[in-house]
N, C-alpha and C. Protein backbone atom coordinates (compact mmCIF):
# COMPACT_ATOMS: atom_id res chain seq x y z
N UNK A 1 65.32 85.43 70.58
CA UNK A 1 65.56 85.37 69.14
C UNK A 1 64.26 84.98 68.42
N UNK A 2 63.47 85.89 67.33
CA UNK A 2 62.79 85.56 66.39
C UNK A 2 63.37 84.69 65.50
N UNK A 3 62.40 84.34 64.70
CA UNK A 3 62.29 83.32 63.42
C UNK A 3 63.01 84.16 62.49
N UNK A 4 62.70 85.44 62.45
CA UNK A 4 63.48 86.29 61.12
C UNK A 4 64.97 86.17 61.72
N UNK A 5 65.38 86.87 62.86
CA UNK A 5 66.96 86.68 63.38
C UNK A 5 67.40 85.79 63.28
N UNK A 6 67.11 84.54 63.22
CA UNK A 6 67.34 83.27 63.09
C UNK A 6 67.85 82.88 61.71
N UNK A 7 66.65 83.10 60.43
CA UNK A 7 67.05 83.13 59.65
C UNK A 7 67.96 83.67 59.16
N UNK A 8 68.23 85.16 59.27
CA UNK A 8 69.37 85.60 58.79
C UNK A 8 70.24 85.14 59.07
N UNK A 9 70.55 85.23 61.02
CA UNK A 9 71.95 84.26 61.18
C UNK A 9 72.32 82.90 60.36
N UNK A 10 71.40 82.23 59.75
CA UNK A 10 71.42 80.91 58.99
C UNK A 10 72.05 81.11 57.37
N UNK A 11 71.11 82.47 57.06
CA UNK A 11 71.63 82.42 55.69
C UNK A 11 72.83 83.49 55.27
N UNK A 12 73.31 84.02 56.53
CA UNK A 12 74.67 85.16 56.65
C UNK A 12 75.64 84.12 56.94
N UNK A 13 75.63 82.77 57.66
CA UNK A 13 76.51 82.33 57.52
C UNK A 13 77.14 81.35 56.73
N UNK A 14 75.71 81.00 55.85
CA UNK A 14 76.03 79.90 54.93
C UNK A 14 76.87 81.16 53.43
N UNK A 15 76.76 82.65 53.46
CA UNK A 15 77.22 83.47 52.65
C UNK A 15 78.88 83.13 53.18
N UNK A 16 79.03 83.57 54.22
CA UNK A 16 80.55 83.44 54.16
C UNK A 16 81.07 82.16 54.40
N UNK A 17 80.05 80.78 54.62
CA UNK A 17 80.84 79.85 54.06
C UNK A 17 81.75 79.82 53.07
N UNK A 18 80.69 80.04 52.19
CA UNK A 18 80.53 80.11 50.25
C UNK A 18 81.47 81.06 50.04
N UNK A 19 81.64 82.23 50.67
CA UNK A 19 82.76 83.21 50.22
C UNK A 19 84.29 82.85 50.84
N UNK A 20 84.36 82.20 51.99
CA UNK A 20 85.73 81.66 52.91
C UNK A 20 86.10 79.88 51.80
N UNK A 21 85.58 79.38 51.44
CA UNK A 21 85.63 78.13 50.46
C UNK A 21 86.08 78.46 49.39
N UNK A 22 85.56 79.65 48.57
CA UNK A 22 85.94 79.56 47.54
C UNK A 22 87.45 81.03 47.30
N UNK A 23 87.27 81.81 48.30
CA UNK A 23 88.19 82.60 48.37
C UNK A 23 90.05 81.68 48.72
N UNK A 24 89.66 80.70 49.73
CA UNK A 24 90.59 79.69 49.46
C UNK A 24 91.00 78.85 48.91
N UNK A 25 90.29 77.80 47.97
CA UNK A 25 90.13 77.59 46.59
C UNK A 25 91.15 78.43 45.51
N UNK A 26 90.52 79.76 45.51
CA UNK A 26 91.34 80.54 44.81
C UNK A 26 92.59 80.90 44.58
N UNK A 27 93.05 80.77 46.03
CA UNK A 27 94.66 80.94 46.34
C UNK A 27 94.95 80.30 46.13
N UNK A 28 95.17 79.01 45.64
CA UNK A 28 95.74 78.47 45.89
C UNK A 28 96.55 77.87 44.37
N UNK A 29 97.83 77.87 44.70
CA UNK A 29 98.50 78.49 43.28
C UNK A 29 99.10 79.39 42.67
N UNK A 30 98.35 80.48 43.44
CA UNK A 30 97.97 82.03 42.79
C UNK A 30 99.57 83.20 43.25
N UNK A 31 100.33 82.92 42.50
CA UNK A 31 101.47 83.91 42.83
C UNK A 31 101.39 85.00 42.17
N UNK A 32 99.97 85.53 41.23
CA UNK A 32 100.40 86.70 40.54
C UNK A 32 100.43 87.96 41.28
N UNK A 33 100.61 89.36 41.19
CA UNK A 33 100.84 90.22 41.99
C UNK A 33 99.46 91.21 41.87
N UNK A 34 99.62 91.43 43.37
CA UNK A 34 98.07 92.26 42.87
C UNK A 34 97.85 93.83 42.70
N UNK A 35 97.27 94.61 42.12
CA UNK A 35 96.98 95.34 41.70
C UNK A 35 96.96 96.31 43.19
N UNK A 36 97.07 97.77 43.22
CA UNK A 36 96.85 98.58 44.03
C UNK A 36 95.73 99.48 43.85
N UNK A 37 94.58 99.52 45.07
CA UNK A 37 93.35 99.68 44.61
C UNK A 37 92.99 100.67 45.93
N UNK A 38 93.60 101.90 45.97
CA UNK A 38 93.55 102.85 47.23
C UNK A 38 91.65 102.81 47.22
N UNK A 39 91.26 103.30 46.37
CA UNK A 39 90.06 103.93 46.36
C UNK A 39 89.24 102.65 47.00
N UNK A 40 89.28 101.54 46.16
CA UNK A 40 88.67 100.25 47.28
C UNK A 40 88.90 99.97 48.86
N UNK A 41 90.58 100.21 48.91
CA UNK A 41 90.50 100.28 50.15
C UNK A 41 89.78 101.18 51.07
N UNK A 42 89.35 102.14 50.67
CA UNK A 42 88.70 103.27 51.50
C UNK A 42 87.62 102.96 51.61
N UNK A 43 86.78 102.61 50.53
CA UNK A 43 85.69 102.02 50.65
C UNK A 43 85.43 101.44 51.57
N UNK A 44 86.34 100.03 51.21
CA UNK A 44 86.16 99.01 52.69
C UNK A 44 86.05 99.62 54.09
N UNK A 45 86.86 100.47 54.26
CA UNK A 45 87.19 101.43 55.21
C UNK A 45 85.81 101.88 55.88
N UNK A 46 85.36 103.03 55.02
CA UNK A 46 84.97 103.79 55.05
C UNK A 46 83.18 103.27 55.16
N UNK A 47 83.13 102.49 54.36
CA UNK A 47 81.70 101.86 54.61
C UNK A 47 81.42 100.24 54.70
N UNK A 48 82.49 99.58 54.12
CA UNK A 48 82.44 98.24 54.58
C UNK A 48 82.01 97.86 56.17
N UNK A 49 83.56 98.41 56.64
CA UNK A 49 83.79 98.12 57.81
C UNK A 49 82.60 98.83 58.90
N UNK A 50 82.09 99.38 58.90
CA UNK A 50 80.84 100.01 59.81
C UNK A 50 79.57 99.39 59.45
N UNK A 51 79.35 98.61 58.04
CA UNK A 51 78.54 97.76 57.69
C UNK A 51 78.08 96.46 58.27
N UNK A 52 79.93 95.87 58.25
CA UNK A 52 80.10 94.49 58.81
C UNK A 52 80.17 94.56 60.34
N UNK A 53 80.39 95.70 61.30
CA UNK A 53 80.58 95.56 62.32
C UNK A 53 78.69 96.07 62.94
N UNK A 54 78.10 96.79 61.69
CA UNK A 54 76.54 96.58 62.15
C UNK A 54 75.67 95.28 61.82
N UNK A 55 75.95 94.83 61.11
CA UNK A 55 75.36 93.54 60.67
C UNK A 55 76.29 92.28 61.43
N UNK A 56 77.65 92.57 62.58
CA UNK A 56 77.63 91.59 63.69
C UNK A 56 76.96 91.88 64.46
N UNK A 57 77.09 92.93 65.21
CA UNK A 57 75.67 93.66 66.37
C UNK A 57 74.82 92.86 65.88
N UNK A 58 73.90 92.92 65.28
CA UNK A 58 72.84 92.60 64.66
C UNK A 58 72.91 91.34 64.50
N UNK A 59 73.69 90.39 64.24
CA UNK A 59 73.81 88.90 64.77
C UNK A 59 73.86 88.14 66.22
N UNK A 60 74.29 88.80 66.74
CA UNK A 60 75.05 88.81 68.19
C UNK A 60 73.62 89.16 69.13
N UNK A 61 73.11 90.82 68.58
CA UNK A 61 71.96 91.16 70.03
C UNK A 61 71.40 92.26 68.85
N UNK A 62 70.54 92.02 68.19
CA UNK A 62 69.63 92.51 67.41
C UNK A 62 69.28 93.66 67.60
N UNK A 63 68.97 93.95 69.29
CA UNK A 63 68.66 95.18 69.56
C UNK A 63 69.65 96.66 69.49
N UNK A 64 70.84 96.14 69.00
CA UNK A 64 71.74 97.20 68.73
C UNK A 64 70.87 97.97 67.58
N UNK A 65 70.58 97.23 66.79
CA UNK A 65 70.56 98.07 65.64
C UNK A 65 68.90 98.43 65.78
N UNK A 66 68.40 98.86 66.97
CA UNK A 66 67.01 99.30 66.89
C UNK A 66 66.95 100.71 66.27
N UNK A 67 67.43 101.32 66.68
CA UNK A 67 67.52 103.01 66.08
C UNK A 67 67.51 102.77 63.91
N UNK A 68 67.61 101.96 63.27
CA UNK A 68 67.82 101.93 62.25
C UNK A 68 66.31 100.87 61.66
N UNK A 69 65.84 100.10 62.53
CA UNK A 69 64.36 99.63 62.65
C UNK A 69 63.56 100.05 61.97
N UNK A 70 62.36 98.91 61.19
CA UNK A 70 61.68 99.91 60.48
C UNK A 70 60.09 98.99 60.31
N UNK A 71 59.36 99.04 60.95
CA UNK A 71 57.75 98.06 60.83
C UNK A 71 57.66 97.23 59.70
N UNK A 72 57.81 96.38 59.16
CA UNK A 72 57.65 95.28 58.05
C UNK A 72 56.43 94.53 57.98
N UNK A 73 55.74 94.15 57.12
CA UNK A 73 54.77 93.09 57.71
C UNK A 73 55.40 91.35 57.29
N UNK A 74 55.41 90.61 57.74
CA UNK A 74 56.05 88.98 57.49
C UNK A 74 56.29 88.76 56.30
N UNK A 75 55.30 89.09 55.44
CA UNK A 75 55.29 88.81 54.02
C UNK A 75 56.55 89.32 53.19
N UNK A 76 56.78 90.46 53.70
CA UNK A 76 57.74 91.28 53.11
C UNK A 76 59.09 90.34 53.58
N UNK A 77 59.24 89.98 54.87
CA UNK A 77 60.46 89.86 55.29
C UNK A 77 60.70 88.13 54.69
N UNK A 78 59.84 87.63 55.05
CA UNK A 78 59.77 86.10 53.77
C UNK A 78 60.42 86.69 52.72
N UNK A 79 59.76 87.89 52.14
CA UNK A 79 60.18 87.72 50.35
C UNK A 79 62.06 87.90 50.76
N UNK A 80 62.12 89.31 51.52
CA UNK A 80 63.55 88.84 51.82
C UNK A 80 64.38 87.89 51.81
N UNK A 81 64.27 86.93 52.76
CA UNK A 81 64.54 85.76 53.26
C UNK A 81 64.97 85.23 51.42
N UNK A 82 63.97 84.89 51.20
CA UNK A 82 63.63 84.31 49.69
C UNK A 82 64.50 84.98 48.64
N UNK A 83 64.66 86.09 48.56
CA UNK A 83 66.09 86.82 47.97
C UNK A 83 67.31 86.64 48.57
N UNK A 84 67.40 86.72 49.46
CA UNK A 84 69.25 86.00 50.14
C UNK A 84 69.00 84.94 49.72
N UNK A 85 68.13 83.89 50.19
CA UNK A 85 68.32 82.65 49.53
C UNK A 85 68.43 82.36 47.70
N UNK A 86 67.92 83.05 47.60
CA UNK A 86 68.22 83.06 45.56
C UNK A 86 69.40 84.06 45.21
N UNK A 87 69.90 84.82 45.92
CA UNK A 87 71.50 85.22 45.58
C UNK A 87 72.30 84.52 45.88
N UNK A 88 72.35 83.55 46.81
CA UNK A 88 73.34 82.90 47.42
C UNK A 88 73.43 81.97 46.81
N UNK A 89 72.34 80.62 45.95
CA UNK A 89 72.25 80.23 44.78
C UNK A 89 73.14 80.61 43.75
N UNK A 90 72.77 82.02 43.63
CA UNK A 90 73.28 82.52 42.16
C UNK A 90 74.47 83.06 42.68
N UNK A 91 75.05 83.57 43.86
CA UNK A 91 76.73 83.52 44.38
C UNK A 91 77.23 81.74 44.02
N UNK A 92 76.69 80.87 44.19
CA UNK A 92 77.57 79.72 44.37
C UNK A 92 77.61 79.17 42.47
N UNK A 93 76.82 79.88 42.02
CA UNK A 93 76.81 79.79 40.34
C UNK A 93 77.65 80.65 40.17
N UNK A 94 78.30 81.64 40.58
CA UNK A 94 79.30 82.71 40.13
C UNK A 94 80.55 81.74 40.45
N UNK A 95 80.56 81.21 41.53
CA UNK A 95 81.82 80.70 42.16
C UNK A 95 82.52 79.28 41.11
N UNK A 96 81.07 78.88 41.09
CA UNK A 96 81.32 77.90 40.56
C UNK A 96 81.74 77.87 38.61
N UNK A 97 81.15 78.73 37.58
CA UNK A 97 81.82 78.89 36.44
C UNK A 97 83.37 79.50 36.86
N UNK A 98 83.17 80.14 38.02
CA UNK A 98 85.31 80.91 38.03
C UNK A 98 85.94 79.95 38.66
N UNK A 99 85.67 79.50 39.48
CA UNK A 99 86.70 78.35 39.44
C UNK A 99 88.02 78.48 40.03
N UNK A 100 89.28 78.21 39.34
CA UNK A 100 90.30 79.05 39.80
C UNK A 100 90.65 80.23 39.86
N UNK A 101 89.40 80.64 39.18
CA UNK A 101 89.66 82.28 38.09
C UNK A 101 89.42 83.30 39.08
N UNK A 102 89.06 82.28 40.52
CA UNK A 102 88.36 84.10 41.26
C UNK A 102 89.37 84.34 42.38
N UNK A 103 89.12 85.39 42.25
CA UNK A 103 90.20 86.21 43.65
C UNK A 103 89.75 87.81 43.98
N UNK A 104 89.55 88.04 45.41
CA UNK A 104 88.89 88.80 45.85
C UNK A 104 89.57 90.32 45.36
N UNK A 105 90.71 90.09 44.96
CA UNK A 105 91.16 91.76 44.54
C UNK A 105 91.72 91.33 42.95
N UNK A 106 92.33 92.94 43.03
CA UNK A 106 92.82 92.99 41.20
C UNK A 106 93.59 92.30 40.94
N UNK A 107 93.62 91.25 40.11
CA UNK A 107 94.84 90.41 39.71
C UNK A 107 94.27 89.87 38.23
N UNK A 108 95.42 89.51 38.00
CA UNK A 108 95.59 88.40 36.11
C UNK A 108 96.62 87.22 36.72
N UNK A 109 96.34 86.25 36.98
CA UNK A 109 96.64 84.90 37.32
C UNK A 109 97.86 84.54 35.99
N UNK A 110 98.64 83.83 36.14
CA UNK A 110 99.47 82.98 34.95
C UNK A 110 98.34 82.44 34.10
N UNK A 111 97.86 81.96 34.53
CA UNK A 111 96.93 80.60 34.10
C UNK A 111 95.37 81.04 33.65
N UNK A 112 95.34 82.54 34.09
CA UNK A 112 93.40 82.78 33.60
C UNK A 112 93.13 82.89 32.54
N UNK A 113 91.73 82.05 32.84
CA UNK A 113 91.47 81.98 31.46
C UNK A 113 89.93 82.91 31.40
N UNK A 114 89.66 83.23 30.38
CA UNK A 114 88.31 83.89 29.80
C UNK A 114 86.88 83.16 30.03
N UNK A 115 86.00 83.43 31.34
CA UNK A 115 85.35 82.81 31.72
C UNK A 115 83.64 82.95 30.88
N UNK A 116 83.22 82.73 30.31
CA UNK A 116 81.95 83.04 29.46
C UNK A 116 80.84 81.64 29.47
N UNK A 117 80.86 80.62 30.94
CA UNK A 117 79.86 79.84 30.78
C UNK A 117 79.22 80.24 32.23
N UNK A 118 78.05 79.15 32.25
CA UNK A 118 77.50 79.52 33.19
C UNK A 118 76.73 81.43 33.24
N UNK A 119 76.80 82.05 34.82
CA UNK A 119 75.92 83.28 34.73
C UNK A 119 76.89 84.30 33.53
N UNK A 120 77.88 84.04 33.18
CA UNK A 120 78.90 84.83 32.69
C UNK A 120 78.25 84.58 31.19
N UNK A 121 77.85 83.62 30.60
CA UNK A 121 77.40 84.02 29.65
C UNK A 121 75.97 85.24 28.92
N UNK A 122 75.86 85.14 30.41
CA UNK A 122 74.78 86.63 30.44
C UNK A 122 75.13 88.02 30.31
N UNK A 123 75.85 87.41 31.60
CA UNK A 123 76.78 88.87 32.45
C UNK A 123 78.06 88.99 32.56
N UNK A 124 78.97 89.94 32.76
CA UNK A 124 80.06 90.61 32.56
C UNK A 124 80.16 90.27 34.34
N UNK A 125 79.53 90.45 35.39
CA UNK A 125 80.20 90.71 36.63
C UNK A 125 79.25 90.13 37.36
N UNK A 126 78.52 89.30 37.18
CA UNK A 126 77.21 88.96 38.19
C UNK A 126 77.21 88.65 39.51
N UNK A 127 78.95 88.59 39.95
CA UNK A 127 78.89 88.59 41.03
C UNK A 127 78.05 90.02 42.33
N UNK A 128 79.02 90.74 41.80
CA UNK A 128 78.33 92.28 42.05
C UNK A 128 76.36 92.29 41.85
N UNK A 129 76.08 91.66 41.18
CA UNK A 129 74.35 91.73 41.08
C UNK A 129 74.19 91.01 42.13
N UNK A 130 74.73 89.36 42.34
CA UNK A 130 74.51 88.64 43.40
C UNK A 130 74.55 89.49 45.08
N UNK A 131 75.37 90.01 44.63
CA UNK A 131 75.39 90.97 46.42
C UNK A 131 74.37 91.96 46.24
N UNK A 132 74.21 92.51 44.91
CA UNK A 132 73.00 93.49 45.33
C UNK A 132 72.13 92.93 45.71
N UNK A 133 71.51 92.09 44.85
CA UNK A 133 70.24 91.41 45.62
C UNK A 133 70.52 91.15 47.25
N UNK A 134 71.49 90.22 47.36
CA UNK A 134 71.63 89.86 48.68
C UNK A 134 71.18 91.04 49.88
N UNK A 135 71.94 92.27 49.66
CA UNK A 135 71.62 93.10 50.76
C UNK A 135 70.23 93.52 50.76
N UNK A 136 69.71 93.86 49.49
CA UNK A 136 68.61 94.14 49.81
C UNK A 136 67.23 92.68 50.34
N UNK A 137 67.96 91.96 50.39
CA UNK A 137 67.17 90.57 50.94
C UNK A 137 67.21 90.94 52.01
N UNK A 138 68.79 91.19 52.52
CA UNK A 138 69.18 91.22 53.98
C UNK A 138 68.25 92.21 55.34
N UNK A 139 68.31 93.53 54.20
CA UNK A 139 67.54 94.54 54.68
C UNK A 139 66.06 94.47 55.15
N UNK A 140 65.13 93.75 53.83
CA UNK A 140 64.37 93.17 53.92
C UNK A 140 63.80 92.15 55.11
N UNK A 141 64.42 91.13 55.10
CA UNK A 141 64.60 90.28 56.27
C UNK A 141 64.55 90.90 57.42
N UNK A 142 65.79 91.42 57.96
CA UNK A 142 66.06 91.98 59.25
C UNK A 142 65.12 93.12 59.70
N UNK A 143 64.49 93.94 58.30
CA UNK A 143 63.54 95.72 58.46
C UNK A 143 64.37 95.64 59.26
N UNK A 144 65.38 96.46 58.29
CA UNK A 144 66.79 97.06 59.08
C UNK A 144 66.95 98.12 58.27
N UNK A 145 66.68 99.18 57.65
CA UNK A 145 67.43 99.83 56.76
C UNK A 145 68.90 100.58 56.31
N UNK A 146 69.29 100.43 57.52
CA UNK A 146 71.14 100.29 57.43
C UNK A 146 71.40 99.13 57.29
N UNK A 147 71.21 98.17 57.44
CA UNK A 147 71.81 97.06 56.75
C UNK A 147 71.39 96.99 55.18
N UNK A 148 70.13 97.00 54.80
CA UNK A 148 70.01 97.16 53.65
C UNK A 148 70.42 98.20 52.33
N UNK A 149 70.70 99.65 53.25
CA UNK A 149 70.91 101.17 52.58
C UNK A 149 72.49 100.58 52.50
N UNK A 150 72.61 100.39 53.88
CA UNK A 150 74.94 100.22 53.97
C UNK A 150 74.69 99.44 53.02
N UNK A 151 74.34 97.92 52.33
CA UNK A 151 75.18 96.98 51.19
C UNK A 151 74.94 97.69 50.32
N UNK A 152 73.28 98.14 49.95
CA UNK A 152 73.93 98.44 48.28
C UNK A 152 74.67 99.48 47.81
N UNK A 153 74.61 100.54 49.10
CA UNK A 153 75.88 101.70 49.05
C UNK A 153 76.94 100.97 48.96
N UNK A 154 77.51 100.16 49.69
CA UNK A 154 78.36 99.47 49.04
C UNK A 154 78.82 98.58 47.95
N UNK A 155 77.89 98.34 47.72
CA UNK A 155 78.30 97.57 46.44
C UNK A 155 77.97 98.27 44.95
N UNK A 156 77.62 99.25 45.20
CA UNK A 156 77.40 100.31 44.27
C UNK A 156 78.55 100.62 44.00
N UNK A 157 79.09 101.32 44.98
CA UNK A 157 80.29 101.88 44.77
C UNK A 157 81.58 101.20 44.18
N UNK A 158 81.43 100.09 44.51
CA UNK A 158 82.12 98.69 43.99
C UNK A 158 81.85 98.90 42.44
N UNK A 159 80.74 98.90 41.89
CA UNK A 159 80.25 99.05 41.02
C UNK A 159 80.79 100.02 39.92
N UNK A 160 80.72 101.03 40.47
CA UNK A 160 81.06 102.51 39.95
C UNK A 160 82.62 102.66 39.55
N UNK A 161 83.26 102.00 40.94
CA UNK A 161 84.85 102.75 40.65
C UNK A 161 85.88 100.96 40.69
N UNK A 162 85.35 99.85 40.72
CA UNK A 162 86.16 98.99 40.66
C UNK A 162 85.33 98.04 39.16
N UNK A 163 84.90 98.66 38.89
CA UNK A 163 83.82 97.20 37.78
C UNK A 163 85.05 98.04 36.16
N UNK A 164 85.29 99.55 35.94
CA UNK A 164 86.68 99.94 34.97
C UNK A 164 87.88 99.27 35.49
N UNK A 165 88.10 99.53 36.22
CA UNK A 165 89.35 98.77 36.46
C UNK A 165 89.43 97.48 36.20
N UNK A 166 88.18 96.43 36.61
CA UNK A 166 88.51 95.10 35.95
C UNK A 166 88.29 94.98 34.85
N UNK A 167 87.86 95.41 34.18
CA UNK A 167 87.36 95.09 32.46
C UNK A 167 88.61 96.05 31.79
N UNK A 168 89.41 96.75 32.23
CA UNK A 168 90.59 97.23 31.36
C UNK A 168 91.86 96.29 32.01
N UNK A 169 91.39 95.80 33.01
CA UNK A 169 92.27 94.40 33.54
C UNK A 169 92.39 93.38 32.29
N UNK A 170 91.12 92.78 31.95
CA UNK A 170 90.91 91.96 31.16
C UNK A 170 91.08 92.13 29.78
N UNK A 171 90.32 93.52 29.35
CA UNK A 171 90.94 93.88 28.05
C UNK A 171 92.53 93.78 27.67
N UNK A 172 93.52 93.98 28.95
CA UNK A 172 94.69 93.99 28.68
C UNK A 172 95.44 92.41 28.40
N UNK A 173 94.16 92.07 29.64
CA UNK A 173 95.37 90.43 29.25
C UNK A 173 94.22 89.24 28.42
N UNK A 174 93.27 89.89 27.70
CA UNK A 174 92.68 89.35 26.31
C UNK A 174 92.07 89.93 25.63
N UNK A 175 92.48 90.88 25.23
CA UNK A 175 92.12 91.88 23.66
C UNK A 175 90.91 92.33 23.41
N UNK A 176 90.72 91.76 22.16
CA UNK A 176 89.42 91.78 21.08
C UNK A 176 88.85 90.44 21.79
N UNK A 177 89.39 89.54 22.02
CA UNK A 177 88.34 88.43 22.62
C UNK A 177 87.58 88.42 23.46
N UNK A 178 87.97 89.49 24.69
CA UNK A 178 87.06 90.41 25.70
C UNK A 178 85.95 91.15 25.12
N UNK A 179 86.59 92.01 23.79
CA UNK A 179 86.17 92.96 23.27
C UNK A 179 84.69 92.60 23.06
N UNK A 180 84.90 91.04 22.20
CA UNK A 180 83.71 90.80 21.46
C UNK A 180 83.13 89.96 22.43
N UNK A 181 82.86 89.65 23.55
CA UNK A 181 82.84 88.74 24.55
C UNK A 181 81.57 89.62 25.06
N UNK A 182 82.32 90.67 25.43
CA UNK A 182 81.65 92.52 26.07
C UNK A 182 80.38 92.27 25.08
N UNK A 183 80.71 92.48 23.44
CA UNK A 183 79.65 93.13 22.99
C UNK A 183 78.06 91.84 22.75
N UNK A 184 77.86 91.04 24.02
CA UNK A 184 76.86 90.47 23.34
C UNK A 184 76.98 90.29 24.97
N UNK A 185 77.31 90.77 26.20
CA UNK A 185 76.49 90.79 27.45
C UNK A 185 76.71 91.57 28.23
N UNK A 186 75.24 91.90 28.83
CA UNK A 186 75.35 93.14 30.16
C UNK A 186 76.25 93.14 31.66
N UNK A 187 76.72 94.44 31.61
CA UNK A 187 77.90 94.50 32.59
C UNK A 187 77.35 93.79 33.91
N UNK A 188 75.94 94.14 34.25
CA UNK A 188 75.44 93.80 35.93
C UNK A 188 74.28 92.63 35.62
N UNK A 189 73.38 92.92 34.69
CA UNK A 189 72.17 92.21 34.33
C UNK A 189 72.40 91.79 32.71
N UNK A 190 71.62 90.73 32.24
CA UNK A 190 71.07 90.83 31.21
C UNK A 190 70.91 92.05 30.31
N UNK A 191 71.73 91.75 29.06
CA UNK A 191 71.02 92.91 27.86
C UNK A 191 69.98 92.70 27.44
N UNK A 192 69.04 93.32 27.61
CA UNK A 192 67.84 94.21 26.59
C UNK A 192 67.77 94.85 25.33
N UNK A 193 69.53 95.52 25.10
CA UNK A 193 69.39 96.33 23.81
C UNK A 193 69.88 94.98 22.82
N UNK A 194 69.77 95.96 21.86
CA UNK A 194 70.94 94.59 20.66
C UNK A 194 72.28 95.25 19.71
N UNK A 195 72.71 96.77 20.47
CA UNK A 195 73.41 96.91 19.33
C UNK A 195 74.30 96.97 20.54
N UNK A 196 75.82 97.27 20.08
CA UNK A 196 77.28 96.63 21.14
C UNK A 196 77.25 97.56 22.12
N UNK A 197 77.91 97.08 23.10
CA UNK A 197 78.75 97.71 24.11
C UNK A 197 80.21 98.18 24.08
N UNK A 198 80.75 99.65 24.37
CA UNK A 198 81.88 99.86 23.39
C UNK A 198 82.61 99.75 24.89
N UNK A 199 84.34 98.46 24.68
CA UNK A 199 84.76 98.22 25.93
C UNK A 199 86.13 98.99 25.07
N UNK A 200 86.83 99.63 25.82
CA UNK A 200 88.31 100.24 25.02
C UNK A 200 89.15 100.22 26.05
């Protein structure tokens, strides 16, 4: 085991600490019913699951994933390193403004409320940014490029076909207060422009 394998194993597992803590956290309480989300499931399916079962290889005996290998010089894989570690930061800042509010699939809780402190007063979904960065840390780190190509394909896609569905989630169960909530921050990053975002 290298210093880079090492690291990752260190900072992949302090990720699903942070995601197994607060995903239970969440439940708890939580009787609302959840949403049916075929297209996510496939996802998971379809590229999650070949993701997570390359990035165990790749925990376990590194050399699985040699065919996907790619020459790095240290510097690079530090800066990696240094990006998982500053998403995972900014994951436990996501976790921490939602609160009860988070739950890994589609739902509207009895009790949720409209979350706008913390990264949310920036961003609309920053969780989703937090994983982008992350994989490409990951990728980075490991000079793996399936680990790095598989997350943000995945979380892209996350992006693309589950980021409407929650914001017409929310529009439904808070209006115009979403509405105007929307029009003064960016869905993934920080706004740049200054005139609204139209959420319907």
């Amino acid at each position: 085991m290298d210093v880079f394998h090492i690291t990752f194993i260190v900072l992949f597992l302090a990720m699903a600490a942070i995601r197994s803590y607060y995903r239970w956290q969440g439940r708890a309480g939580n009787t609302s019913e959840r949403t049916a989300e075929p297209v996510a499931t496939a996802i998971k399916i379809f590229v999650g699951a070949p993701l997570m079962l390359g990035i165990l290889g790749y925990l376990i005996r590194p050399q699985i994933l040699n065919w996907s290998s790619f020459p790095l010089p240290a510097a690079w894989r530090w800066a990696g390193a240094a990006i998982v570690a500053g998403s995972l930061a900014g994951l436990m800042w996501v976790h921490a403004a939602l609160a009860k509010n988070f739950s890994s699939s589609l739902r509207i809780r009895s009790d949720q409320t409209l979350v706008t402190s913390g990264p949310y007063r920036y961003v609309r979904h920053p969780m989703y940014s937090a994983f982008l960065l992350m994989f490409i840390g990951m990728g980075l780190l490991a000079a793996n490029w399936f680990i790095g190509a598989g997350g943000v394909l995945l979380v892209v896609l996350f992006m693309v076909f589950r980021t409407p569905q929650e914001e017409a989630m929310m529009v439904n169960a808070f209006g115009d207060q979403y509405r105007r909530y929307a029009e003064t921050t960016g869905r993934f990053f920080p706004r740049l422009r200054t005139h609204p975002t139209a959420i319907v």
